[in-house]
Protein backbone atom coordinates (compact mmCIF):
# COMPACT_ATOMS: atom_id res chain seq x y z
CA UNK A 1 -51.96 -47.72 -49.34
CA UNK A 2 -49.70 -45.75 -46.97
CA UNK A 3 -50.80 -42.49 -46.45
CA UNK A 4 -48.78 -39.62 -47.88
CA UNK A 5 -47.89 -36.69 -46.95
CA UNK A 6 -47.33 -34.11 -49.23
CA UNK A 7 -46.07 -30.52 -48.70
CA UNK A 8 -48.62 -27.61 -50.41
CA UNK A 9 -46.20 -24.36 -50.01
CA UNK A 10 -45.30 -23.15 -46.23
CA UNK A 11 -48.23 -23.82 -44.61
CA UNK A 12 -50.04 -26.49 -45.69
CA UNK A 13 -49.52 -30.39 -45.97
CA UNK A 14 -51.75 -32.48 -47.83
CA UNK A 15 -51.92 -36.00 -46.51
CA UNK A 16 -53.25 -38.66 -48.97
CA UNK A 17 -55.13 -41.68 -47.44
CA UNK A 18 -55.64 -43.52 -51.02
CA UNK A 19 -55.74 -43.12 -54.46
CA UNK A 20 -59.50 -43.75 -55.73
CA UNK A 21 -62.51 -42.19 -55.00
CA UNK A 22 -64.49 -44.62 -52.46
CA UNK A 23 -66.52 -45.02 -49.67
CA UNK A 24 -63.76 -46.31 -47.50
CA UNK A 25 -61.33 -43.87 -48.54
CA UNK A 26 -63.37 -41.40 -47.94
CA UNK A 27 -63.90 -42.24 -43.97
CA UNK A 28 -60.53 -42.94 -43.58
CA UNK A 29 -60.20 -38.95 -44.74
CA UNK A 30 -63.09 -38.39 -42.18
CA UNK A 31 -61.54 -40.55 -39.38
CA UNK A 32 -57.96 -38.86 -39.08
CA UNK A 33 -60.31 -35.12 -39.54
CA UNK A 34 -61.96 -36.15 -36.03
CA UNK A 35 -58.87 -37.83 -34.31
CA UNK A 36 -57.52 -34.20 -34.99
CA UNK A 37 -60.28 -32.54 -33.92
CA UNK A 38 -61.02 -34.75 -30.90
CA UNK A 39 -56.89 -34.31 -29.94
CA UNK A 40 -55.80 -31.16 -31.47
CA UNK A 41 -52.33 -30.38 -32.62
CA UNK A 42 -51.46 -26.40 -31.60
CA UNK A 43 -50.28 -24.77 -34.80
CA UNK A 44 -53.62 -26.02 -36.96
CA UNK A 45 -55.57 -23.72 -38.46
CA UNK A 46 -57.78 -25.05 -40.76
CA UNK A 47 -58.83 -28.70 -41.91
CA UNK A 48 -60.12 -29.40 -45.57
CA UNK A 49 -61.15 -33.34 -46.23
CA UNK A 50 -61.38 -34.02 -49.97
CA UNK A 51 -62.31 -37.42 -52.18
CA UNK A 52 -59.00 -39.35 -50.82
CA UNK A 53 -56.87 -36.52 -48.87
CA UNK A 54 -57.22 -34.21 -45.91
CA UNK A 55 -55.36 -30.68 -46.42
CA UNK A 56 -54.13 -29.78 -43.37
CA UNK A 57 -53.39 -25.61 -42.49
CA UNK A 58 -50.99 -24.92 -39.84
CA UNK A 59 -48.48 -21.71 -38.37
CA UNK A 60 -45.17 -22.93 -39.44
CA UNK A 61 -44.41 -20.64 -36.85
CA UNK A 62 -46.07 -22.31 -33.75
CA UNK A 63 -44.92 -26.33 -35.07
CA UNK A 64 -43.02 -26.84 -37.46
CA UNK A 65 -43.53 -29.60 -40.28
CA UNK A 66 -41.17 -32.49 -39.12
CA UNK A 67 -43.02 -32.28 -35.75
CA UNK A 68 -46.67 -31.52 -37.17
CA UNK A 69 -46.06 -34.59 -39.46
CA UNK A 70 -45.00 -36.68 -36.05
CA UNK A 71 -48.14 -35.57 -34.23
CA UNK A 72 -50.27 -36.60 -37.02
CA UNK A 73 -49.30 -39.83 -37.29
CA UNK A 74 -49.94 -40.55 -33.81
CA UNK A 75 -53.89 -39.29 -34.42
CA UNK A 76 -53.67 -41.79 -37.21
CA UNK A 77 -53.24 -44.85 -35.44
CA UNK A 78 -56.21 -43.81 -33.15
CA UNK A 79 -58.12 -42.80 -36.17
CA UNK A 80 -59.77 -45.89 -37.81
CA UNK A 81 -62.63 -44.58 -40.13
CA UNK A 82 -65.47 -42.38 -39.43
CA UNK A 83 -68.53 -44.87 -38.51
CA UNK A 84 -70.74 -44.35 -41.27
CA UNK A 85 -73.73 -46.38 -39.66
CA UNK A 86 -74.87 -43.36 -38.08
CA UNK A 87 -74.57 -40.76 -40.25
CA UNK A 88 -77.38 -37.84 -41.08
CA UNK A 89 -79.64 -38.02 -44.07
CA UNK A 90 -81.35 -34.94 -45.12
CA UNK A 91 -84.38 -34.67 -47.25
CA UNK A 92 -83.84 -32.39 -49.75
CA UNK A 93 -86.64 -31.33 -52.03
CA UNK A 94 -86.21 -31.42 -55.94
CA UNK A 95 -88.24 -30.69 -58.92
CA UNK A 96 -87.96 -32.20 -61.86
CA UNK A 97 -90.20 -30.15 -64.37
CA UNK A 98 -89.67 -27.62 -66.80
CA UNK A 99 -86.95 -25.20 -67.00
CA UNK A 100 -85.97 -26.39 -63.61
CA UNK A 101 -84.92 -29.50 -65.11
CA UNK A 102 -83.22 -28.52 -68.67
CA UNK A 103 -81.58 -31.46 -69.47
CA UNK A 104 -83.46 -33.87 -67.81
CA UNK A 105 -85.25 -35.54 -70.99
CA UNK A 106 -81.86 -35.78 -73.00
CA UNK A 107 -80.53 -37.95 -70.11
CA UNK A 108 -83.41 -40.28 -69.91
CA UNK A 109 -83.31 -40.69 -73.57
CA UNK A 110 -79.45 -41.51 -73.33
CA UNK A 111 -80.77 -43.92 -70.65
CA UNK A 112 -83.16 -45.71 -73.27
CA UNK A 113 -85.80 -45.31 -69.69
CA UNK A 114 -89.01 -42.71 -69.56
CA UNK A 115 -88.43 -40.26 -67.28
CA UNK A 116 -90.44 -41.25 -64.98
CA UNK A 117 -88.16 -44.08 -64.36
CA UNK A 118 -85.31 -41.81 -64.52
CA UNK A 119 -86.47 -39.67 -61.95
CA UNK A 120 -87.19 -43.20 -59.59
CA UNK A 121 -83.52 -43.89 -60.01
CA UNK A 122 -81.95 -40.65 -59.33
CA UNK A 123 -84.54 -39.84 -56.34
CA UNK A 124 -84.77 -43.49 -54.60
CA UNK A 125 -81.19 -43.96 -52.91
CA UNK A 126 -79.36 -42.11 -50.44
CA UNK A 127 -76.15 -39.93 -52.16
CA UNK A 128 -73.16 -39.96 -49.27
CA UNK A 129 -71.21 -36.44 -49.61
CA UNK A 130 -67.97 -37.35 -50.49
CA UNK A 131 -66.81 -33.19 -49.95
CA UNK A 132 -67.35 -29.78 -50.63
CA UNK A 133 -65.38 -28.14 -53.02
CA UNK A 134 -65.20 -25.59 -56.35
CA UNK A 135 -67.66 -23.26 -54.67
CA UNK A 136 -68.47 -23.04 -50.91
CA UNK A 137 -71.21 -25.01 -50.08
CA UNK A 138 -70.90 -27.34 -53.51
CA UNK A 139 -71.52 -31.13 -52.20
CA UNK A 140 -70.14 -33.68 -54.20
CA UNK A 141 -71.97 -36.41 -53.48
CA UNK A 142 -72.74 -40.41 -54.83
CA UNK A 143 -75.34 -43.06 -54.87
CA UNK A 144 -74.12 -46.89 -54.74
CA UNK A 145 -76.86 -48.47 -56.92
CA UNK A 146 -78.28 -47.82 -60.53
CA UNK A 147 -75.66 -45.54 -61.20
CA UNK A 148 -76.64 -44.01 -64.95
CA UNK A 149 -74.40 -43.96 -67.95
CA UNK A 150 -74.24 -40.47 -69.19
CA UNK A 151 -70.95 -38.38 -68.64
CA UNK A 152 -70.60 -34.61 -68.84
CA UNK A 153 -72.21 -32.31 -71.55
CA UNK A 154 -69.99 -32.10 -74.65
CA UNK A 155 -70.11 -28.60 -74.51
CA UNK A 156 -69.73 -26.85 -70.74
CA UNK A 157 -72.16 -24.04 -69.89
CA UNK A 158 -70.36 -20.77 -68.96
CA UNK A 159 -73.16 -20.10 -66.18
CA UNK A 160 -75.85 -22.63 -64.64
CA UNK A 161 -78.15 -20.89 -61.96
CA UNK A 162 -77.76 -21.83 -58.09
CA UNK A 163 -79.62 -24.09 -55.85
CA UNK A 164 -79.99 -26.68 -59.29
CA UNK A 165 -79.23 -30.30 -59.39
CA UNK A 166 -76.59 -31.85 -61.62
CA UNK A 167 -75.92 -35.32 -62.40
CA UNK A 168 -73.62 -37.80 -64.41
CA UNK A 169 -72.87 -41.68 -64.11
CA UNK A 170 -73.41 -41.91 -60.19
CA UNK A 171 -72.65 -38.31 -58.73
CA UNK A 172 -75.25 -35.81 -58.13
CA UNK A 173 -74.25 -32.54 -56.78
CA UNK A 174 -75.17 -29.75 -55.32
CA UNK A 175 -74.98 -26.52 -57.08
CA UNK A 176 -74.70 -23.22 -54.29
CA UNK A 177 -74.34 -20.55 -56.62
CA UNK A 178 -74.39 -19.53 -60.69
CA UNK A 179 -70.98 -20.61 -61.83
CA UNK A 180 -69.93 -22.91 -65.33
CA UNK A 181 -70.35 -26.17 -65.15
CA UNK A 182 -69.69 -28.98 -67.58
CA UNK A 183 -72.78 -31.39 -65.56
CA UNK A 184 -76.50 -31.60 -66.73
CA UNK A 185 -79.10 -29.93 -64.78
CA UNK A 186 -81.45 -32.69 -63.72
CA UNK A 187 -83.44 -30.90 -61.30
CA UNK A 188 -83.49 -27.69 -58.51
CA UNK A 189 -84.23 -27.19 -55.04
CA UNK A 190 -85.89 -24.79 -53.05
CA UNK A 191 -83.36 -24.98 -50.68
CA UNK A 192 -80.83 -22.53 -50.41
CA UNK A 193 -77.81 -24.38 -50.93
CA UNK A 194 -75.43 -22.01 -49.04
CA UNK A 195 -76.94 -19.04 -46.65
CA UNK A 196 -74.48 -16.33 -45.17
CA UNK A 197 -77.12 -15.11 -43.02
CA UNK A 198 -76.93 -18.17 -40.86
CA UNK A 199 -74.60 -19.34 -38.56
CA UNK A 200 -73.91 -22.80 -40.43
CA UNK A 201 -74.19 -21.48 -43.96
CA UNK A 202 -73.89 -24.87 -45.72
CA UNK A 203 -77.23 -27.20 -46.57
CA UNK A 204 -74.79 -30.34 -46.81
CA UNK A 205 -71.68 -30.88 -45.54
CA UNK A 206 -68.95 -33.89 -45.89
CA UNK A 207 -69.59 -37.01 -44.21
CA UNK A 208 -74.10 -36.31 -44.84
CA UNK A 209 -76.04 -38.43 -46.53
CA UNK A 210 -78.82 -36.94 -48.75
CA UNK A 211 -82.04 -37.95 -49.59
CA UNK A 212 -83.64 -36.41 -52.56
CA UNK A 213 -87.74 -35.62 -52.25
CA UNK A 214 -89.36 -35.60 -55.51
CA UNK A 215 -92.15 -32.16 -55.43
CA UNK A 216 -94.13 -30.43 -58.07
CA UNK A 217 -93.46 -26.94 -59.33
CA UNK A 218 -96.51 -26.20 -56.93
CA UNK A 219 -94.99 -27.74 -54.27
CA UNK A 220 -91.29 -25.93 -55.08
CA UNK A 221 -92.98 -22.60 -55.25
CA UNK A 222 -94.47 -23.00 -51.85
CA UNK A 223 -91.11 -24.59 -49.69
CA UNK A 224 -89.25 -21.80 -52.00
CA UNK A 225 -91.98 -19.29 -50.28
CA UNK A 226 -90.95 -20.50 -46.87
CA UNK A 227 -87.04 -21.01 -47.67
CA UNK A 228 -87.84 -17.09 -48.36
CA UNK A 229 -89.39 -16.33 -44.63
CA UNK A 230 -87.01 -18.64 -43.12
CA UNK A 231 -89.49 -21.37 -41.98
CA UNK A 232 -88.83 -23.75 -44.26
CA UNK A 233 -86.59 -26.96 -42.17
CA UNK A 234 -84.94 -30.10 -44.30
CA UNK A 235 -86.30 -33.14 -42.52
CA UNK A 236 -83.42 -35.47 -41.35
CA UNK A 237 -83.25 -38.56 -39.78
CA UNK A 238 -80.34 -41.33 -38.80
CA UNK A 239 -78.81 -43.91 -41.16
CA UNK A 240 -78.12 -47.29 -39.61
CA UNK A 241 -76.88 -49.90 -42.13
CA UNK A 242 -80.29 -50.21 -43.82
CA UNK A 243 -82.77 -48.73 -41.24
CA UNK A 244 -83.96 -45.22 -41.03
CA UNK A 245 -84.75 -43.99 -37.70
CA UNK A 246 -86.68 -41.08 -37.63
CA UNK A 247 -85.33 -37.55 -36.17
């Protein structure tokens, strides 16, 4: 489709690159974000990709919107999509037991699989992060084969604790802080999801790939130990169609 643009108050203008939430939507979003950021327009402020838009910030009073709109456009037909074949994957650790994992036997069960096979599907592909959004640091992110069937709980929670690991059909996302949340809680990380003391606060940001790394609640107590003394590192390495490249 032709991308839209679409005013959001005084100082803001989303433009929509498509209307479903895919892959190639996605890095169109991406594309047009780094044509802007590789040929800046004076006046923008702030960028914000989501699923199938890019919300653009700008001082009405340094460009106006007529002319911001024009210099867009031109970044768009240099923008082509974001090349995906060499994106980042990060390893991020997960357990699956206990009360780390609340609802992961209901979901299996839904599944008609054990859960050890559940936790081979949700663990075995890479999840591309689609955005951030609801909370800072909150990845929402998919996996393109054996998505699962289940949807959200019939009955939200008004609080789910931070740094856990929430699923339904093929989205798995990344939860930074307690907040409600209609998902169920598959697994947790160690990992702090979002960290204010560093300089790049987020784990995961748009345009990542992640990896999740199967551990044992010895294993999580331990990385969690580290995460604590701020030794712990996410391994990463490079995404190239099919091949992994080790970084």
């Amino acid at each position: 489709m032709e991308a839209k643009f679409l005013l959001v108050g005084e100082s803001a203008v989303s433009i929509q690159m498509g209307d479903v939430i895919s892959l190639e939507v996605n890095q169109k979003v991406r594309g047009l974000m780094q044509s802007l950021l590789d040929d800046p327009v004076d006046g923008i402020k702030e960028m914000v990709p989501t699923y199938a838009s890019l919300m653009v910030h700008y001082r009405p009073e340094v460009i106006r919107y007529e002319e911001l709109k024009k210099e867009i456009k031109k970044r768009m037909e240099n923008a082509g999509q974001a090349k995906e074949q060499s994106s980042i994957v990060k390893e991020i650790p997960i357990c699956y037991e206990g009360e780390l994992a609340p609802d992961l036997e209901d979901c299996a069960r839904f599944e008609d699989i054990s859960i050890q096979e559940f936790i081979r599907m949700h663990s075995e592909h890479e999840y591309y992060t689609y955005m951030l959004g609801f909370a800072p640091g909150h990845a929402y992110k998919a996996r393109f084969e054996e998505p699962f069937h289940f949807k959200r709980r019939e009955s939200p929670r008004v609080k789910i604790p931070g740094r856990t690991i929430v699923a339904q059909t093929n989205q798995s996302n990344l939860i930074p802080f307690p907040q409600p949340c209609g998902w169920n809680i598959v697994g947790t990380t160690p990992c702090e999801v979002c960290d204010y003391s560093k300089e790049d606060p987020f784990l995961v940001h748009a345009g990542d790939w992640v990896k999740y790394m199967p551990v044992t609640r010895s294993e999580y107590d331990a990385i969690r130990r580290d995460v604590e003394k701020g030794t712990y590192r996410v391994n990463t390495y490079t995404r190239k169609g099919n091949e992994k490249a080790v970084k």
